[in-house]
PDB file of N, CA and C in Angstrom:
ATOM      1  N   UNK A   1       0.826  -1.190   0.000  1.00  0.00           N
ATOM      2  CA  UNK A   1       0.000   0.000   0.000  1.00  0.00           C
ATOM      3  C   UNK A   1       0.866   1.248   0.000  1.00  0.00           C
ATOM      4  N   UNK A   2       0.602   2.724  -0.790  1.00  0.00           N
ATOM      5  CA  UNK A   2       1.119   3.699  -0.747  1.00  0.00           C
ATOM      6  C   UNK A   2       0.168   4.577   0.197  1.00  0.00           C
ATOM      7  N   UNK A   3       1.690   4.885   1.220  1.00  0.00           N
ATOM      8  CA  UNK A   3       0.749   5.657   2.100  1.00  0.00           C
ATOM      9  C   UNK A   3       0.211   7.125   1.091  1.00  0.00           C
ATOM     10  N   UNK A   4      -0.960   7.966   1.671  1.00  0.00           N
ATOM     11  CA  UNK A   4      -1.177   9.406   1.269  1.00  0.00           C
ATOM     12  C   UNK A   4      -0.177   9.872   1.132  1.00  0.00           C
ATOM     13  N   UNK A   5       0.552  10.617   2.465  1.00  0.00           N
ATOM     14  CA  UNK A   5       1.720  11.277   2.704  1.00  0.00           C
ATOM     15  C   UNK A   5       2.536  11.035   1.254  1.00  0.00           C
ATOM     16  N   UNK A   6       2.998   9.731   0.642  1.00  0.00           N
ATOM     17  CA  UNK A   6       3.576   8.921  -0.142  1.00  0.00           C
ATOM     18  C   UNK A   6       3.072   9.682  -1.561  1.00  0.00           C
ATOM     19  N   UNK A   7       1.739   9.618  -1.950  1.00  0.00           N
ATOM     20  CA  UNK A   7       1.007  10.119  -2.995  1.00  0.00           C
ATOM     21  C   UNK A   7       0.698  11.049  -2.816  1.00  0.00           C
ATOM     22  N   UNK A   8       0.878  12.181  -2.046  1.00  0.00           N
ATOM     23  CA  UNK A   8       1.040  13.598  -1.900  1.00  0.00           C
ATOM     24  C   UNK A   8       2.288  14.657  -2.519  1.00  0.00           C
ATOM     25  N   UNK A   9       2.887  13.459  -2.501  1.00  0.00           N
ATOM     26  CA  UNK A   9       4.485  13.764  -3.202  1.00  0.00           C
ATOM     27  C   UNK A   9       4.970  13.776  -4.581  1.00  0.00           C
ATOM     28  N   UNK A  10       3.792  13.133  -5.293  1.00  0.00           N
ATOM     29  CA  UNK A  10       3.848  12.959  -6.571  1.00  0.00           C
ATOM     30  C   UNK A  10       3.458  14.666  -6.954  1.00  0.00           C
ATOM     31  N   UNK A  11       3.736  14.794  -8.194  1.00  0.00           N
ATOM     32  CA  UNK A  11       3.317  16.462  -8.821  1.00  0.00           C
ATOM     33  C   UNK A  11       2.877  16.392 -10.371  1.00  0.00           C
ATOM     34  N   UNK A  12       1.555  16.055 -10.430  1.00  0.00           N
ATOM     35  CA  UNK A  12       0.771  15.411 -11.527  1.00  0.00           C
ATOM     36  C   UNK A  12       0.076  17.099 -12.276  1.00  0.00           C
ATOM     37  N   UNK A  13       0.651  17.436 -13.678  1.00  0.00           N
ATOM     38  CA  UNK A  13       0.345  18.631 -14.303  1.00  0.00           C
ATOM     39  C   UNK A  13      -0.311  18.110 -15.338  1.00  0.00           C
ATOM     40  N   UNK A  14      -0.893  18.918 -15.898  1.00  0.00           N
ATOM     41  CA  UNK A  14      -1.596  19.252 -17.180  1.00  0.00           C
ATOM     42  C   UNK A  14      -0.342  19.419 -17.997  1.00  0.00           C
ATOM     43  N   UNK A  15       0.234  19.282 -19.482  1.00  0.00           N
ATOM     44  CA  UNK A  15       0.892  19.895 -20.522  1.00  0.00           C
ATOM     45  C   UNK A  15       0.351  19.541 -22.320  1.00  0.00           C
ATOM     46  N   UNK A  16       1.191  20.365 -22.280  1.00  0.00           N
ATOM     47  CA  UNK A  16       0.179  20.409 -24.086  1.00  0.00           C
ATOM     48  C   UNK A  16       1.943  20.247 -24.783  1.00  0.00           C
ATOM     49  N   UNK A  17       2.006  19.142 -25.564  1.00  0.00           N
ATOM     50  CA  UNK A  17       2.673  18.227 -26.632  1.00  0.00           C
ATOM     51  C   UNK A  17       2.950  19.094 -27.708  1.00  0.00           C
ATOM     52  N   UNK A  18       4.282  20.057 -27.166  1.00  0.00           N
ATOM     53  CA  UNK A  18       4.293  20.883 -28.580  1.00  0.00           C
ATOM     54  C   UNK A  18       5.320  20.442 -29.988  1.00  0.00           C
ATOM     55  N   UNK A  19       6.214  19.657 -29.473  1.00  0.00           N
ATOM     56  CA  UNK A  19       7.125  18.789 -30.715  1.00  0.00           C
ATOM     57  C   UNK A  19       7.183  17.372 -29.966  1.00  0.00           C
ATOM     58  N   UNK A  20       7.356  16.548 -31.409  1.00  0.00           N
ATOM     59  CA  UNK A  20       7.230  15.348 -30.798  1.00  0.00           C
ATOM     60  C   UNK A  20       8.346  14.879 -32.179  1.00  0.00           C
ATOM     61  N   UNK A  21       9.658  14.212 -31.912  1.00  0.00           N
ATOM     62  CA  UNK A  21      10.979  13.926 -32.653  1.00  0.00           C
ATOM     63  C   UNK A  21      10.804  12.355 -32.346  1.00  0.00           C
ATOM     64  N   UNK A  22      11.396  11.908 -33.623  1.00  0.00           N
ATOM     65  CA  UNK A  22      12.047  10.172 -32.946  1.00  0.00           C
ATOM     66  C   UNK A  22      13.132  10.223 -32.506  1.00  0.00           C
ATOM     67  N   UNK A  23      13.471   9.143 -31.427  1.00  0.00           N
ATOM     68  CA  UNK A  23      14.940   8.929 -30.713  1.00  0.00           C
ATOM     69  C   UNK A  23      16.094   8.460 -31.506  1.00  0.00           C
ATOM     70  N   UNK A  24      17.389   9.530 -31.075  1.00  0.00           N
ATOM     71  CA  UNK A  24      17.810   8.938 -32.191  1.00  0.00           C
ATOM     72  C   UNK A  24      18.699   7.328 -31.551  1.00  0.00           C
ATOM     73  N   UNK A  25      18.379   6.883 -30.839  1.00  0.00           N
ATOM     74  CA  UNK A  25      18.761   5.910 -30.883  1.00  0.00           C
ATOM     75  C   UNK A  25      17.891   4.517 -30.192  1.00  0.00           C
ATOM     76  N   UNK A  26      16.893   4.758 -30.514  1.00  0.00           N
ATOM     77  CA  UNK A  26      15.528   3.632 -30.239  1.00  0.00           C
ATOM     78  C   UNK A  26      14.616   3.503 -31.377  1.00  0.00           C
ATOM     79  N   UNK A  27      13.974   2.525 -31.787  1.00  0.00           N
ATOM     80  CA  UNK A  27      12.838   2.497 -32.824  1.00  0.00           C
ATOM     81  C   UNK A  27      11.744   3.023 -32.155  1.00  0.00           C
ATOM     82  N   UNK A  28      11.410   2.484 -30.600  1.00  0.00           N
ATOM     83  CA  UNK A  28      10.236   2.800 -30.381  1.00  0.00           C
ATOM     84  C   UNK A  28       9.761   3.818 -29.198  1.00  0.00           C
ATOM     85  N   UNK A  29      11.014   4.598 -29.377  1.00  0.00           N
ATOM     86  CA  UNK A  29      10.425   5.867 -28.135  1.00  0.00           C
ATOM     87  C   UNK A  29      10.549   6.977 -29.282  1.00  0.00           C
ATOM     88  N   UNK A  30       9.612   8.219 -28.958  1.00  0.00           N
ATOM     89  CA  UNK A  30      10.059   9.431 -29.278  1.00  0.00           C
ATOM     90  C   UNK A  30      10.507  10.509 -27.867  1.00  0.00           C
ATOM     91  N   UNK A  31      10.724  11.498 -28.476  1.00  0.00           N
ATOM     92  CA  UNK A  31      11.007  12.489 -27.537  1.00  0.00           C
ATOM     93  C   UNK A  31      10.413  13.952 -27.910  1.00  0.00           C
ATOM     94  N   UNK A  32       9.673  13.989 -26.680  1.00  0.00           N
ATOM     95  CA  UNK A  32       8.849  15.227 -26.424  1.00  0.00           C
ATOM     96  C   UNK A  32       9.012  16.264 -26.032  1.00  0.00           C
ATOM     97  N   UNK A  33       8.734  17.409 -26.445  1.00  0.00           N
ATOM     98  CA  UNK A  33       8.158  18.571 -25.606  1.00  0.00           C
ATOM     99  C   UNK A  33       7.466  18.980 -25.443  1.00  0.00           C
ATOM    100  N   UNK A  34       7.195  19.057 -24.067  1.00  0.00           N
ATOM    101  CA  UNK A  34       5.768  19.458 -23.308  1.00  0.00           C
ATOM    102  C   UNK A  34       5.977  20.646 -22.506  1.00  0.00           C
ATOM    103  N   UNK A  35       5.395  21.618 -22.896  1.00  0.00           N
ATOM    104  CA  UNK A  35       4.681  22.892 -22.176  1.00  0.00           C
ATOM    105  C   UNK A  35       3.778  22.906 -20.643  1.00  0.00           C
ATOM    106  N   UNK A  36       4.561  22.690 -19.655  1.00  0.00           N
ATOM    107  CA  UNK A  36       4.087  22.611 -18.398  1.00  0.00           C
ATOM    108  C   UNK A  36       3.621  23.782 -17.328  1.00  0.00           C
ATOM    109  N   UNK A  37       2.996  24.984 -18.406  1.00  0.00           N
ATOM    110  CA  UNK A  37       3.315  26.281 -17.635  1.00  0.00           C
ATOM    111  C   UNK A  37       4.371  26.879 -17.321  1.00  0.00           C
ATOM    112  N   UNK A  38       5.102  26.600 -16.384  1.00  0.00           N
ATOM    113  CA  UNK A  38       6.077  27.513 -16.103  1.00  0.00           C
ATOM    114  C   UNK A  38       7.234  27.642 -16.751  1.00  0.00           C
ATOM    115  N   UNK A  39       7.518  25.852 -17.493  1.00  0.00           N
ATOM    116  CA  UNK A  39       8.474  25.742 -18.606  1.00  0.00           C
ATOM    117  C   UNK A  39       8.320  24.547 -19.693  1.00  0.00           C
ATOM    118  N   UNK A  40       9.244  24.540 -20.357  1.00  0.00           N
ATOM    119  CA  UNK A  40       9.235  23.942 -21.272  1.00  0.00           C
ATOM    120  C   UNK A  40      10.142  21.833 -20.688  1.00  0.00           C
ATOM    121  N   UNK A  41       9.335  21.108 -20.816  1.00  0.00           N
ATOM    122  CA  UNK A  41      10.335  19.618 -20.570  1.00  0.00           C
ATOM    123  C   UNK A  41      10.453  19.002 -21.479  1.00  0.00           C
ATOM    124  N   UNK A  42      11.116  18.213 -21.986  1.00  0.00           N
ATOM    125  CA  UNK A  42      11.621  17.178 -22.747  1.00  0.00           C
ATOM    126  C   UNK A  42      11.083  15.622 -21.593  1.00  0.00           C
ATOM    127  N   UNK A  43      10.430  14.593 -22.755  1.00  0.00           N
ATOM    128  CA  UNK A  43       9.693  13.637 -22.351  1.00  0.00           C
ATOM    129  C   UNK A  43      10.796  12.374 -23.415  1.00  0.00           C
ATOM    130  N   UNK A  44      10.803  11.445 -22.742  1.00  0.00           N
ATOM    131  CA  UNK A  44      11.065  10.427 -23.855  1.00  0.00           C
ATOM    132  C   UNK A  44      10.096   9.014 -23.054  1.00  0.00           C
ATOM    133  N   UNK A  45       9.425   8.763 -24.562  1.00  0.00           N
ATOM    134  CA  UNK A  45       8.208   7.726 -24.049  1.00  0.00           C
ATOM    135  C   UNK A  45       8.127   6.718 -25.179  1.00  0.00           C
ATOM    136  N   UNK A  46       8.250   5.426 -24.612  1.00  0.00           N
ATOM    137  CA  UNK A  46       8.003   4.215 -25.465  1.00  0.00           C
ATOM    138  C   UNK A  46       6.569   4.652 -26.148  1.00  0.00           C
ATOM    139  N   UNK A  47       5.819   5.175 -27.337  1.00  0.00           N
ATOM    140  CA  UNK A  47       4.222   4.755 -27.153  1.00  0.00           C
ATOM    141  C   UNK A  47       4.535   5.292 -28.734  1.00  0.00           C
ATOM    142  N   UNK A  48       6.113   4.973 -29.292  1.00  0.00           N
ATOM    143  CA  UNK A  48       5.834   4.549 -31.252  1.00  0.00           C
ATOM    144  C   UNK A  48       5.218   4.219 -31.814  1.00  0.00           C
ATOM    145  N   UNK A  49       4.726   2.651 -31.318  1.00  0.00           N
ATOM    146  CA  UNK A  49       3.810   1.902 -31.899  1.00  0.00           C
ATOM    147  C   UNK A  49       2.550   2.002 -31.447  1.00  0.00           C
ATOM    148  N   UNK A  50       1.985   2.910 -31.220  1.00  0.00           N
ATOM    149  CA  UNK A  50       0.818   3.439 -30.039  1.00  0.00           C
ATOM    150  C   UNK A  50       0.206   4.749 -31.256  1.00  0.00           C
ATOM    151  N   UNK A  51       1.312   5.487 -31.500  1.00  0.00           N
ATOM    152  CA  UNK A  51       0.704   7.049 -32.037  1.00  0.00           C
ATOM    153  C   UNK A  51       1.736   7.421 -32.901  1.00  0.00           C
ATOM    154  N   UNK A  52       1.195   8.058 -33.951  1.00  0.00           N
ATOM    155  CA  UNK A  52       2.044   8.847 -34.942  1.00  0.00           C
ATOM    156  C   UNK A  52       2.513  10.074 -34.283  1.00  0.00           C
ATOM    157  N   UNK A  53       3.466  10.863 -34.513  1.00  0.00           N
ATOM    158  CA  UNK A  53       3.690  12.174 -33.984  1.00  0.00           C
ATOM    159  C   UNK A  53       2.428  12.899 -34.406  1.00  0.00           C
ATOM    160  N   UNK A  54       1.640  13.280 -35.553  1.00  0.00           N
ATOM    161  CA  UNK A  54       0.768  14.314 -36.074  1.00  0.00           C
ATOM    162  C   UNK A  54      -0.220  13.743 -34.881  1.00  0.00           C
ATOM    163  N   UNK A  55      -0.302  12.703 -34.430  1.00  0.00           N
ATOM    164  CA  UNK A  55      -1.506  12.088 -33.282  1.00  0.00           C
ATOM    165  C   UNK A  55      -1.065  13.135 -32.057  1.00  0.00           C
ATOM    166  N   UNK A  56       0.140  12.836 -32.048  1.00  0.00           N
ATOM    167  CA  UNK A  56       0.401  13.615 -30.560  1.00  0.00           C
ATOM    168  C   UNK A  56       0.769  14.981 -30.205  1.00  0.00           C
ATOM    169  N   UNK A  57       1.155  15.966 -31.654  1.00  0.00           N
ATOM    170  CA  UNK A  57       1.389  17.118 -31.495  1.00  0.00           C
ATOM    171  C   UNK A  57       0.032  17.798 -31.106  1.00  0.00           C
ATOM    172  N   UNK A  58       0.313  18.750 -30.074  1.00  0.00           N
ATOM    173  CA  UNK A  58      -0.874  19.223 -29.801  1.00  0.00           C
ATOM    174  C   UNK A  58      -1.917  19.177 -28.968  1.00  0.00           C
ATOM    175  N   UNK A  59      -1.901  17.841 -28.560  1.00  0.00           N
ATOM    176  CA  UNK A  59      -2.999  16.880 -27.111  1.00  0.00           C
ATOM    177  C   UNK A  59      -2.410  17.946 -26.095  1.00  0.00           C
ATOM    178  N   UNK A  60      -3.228  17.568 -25.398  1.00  0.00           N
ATOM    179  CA  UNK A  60      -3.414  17.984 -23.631  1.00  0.00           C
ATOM    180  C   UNK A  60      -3.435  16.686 -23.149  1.00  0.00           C
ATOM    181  N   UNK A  61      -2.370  16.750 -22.036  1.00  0.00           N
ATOM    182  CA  UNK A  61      -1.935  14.981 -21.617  1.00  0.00           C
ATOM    183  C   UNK A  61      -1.306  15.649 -20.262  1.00  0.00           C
ATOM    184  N   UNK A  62      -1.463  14.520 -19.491  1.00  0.00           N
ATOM    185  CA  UNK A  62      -0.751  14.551 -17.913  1.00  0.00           C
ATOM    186  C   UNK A  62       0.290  13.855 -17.830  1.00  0.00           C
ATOM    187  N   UNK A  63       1.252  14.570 -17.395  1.00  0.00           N
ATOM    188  CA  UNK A  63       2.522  14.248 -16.601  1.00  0.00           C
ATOM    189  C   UNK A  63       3.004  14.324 -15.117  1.00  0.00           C
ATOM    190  N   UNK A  64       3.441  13.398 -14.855  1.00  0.00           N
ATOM    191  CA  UNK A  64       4.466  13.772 -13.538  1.00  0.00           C
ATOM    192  C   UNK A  64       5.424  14.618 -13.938  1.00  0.00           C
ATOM    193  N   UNK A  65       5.396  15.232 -12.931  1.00  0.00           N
ATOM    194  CA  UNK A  65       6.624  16.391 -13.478  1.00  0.00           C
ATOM    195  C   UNK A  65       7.815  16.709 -12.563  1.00  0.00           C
ATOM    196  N   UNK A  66       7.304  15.824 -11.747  1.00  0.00           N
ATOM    197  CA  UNK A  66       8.725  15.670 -10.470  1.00  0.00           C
ATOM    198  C   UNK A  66       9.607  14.383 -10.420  1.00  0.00           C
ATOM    199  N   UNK A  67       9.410  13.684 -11.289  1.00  0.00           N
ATOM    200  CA  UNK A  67      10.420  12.339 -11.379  1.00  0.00           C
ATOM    201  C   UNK A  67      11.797  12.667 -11.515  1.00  0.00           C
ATOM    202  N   UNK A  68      12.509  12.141 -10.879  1.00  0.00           N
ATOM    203  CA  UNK A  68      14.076  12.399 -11.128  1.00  0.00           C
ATOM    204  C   UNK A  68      14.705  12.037 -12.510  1.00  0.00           C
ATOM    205  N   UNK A  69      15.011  13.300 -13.060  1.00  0.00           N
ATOM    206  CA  UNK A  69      15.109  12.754 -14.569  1.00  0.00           C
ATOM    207  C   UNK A  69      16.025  11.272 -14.721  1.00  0.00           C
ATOM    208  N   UNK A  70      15.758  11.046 -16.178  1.00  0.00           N
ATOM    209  CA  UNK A  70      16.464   9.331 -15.907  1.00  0.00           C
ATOM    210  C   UNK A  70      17.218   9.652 -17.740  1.00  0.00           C
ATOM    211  N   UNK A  71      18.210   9.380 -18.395  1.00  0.00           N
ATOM    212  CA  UNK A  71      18.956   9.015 -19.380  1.00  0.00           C
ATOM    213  C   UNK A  71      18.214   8.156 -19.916  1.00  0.00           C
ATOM    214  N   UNK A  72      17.375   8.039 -21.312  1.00  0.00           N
ATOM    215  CA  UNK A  72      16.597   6.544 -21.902  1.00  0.00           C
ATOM    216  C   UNK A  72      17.697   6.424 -23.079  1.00  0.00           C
ATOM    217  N   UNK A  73      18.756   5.663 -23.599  1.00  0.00           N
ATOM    218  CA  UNK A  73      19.644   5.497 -25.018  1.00  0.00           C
ATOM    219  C   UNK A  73      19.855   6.814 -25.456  1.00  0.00           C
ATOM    220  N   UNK A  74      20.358   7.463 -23.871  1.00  0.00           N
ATOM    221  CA  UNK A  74      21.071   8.546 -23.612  1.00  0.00           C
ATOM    222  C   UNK A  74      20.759   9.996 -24.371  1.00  0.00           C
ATOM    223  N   UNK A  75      19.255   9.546 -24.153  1.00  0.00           N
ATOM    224  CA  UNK A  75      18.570  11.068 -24.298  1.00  0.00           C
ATOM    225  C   UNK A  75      17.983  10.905 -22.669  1.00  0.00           C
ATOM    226  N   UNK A  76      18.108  12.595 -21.945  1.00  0.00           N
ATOM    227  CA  UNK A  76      17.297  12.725 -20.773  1.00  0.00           C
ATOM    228  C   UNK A  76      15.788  12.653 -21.233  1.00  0.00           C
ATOM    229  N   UNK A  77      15.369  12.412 -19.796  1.00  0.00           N
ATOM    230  CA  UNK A  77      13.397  12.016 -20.070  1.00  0.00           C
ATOM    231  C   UNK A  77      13.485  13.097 -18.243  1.00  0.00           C
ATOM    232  N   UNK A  78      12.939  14.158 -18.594  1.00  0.00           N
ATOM    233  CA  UNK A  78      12.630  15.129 -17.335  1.00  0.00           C
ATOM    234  C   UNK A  78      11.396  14.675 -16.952  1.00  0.00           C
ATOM    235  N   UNK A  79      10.456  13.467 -17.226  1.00  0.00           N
ATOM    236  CA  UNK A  79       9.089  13.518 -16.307  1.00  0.00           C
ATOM    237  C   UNK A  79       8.414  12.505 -16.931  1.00  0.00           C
ATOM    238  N   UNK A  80       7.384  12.120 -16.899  1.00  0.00           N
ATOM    239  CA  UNK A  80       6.234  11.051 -17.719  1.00  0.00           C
ATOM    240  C   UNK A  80       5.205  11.131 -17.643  1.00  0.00           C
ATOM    241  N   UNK A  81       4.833  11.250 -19.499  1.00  0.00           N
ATOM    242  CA  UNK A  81       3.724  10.875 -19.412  1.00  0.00           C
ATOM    243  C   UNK A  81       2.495   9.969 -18.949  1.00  0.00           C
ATOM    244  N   UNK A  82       1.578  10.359 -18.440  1.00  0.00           N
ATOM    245  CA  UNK A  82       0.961   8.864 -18.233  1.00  0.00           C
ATOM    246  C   UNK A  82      -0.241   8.352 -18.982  1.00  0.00           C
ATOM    247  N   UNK A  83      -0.618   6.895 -19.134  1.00  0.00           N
ATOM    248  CA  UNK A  83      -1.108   6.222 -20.045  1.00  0.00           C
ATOM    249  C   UNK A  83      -1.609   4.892 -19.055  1.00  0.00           C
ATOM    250  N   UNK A  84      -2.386   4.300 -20.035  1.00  0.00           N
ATOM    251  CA  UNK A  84      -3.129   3.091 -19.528  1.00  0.00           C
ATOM    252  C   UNK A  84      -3.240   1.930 -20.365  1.00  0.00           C
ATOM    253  N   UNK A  85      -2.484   0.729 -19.975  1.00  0.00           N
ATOM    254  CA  UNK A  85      -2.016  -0.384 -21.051  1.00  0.00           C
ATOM    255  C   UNK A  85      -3.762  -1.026 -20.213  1.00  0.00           C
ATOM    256  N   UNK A  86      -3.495  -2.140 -21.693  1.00  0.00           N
ATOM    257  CA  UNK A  86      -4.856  -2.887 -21.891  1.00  0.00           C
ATOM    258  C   UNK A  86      -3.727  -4.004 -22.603  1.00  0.00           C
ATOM    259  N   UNK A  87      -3.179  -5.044 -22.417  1.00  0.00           N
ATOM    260  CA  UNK A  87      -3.019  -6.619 -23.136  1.00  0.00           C
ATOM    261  C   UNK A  87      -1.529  -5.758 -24.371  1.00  0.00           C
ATOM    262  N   UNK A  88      -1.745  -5.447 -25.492  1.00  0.00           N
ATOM    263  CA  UNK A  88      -0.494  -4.670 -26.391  1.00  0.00           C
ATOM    264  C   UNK A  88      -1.335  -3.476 -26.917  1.00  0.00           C
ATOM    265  N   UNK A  89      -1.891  -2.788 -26.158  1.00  0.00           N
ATOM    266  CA  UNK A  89      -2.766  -1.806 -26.570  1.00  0.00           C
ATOM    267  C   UNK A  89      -2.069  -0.658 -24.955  1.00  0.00           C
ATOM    268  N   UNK A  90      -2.126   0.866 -25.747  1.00  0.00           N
ATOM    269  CA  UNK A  90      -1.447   2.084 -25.104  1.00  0.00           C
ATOM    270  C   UNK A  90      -2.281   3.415 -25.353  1.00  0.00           C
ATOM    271  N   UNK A  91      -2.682   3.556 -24.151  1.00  0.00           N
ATOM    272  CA  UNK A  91      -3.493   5.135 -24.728  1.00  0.00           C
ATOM    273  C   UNK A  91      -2.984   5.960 -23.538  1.00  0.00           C
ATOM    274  N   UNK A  92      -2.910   7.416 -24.229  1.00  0.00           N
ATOM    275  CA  UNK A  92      -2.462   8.066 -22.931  1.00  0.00           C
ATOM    276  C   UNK A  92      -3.688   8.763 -22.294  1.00  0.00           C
ATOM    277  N   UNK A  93      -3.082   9.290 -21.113  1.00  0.00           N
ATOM    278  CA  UNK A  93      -4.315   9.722 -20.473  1.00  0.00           C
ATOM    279  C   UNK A  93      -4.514  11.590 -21.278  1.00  0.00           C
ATOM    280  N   UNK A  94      -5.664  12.154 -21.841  1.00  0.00           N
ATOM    281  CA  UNK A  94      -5.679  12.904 -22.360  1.00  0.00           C
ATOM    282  C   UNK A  94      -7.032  13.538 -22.195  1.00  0.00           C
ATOM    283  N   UNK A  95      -7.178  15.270 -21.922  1.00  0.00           N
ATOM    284  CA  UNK A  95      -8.283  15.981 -22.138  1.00  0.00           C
ATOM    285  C   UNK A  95      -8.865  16.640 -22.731  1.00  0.00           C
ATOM    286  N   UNK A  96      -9.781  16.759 -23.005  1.00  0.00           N
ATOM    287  CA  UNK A  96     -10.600  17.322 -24.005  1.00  0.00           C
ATOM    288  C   UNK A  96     -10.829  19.241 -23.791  1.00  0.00           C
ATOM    289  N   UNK A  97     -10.994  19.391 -22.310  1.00  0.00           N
ATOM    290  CA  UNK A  97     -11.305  21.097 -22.135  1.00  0.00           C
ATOM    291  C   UNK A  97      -9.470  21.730 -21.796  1.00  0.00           C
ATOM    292  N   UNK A  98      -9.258  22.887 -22.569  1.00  0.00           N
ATOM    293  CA  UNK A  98      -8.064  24.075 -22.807  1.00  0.00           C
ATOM    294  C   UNK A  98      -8.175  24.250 -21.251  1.00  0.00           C
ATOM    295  N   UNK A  99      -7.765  23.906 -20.651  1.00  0.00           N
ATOM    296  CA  UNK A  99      -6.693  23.892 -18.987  1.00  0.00           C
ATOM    297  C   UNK A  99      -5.737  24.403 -19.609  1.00  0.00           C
ATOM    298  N   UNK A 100      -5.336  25.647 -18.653  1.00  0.00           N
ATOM    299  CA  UNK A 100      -4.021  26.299 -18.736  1.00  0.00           C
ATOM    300  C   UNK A 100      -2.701  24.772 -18.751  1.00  0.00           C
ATOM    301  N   UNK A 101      -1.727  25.230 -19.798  1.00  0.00           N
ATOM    302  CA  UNK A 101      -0.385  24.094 -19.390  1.00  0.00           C
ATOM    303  C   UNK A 101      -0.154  24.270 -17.818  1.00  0.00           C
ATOM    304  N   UNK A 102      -0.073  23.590 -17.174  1.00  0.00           N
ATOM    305  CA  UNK A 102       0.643  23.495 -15.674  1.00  0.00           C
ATOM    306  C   UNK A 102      -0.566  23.519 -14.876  1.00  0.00           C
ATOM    307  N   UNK A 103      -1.657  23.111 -14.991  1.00  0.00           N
ATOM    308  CA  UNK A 103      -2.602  23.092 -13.791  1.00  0.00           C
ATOM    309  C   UNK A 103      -2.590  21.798 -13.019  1.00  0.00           C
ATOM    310  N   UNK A 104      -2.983  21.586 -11.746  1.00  0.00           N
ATOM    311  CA  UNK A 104      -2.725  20.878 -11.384  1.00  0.00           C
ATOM    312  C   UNK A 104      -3.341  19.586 -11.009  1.00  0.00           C
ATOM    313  N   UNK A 105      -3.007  18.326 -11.269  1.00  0.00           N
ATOM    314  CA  UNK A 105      -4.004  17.831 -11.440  1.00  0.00           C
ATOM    315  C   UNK A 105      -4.344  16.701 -10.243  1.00  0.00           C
ATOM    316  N   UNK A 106      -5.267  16.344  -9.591  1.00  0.00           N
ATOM    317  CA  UNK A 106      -5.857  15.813  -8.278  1.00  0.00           C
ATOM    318  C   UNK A 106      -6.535  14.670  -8.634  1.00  0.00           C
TER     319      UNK A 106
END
């Protein structure tokens, strides 16, 4: 079990997907930038075989935005997106109403 305290700590934003590049050294991640309000992050996310870039430029999608960045085939990934697997099926989590980038999400 995760305590509250535990999941209080997480820092779950709103951002809007403004370039979306392939890695240059993976088939199946790209690398993102996402508009989080206050700045601009770089994302790198397995979900190639999931979405075309023209799919993803542009969405309103939630991120953690406090993860300790991590090196993926030595591109940084500052945060993650999040998404919901089903069996080999990937959708991210995404909204429909213009929320400012960086709101916060509960």
């Amino acid at each position: 079990m995760v305590s509250f305290d535990d999941f209080s700590k997480l820092e779950l934003r709103t951002g809007k997907v403004l370039q979306v590049e392939d890695h240059p050294n993976a088939d199946k991640l790209y690398v993102l930038k996402v508009d989080i309000g206050e700045k601009t992050i770089q994302l790198v996310a397995g979900i190639k075989n999931h979405y075309t870039s023209e799919d993803l430029k542009g969405k309103n999608i939630v991120v953690l935005t406090n993860l300790e960045p991590k090196s993926l085939r030595g591109v940084d990934s500052c945060g993650m997106l999040l998404a919901a697997q089903s069996q080999d099926r990937i959708k991210i989590l995404t909204f429909d109403d213009d929320l400012p980038a960086g709101s916060l999400v509960r």
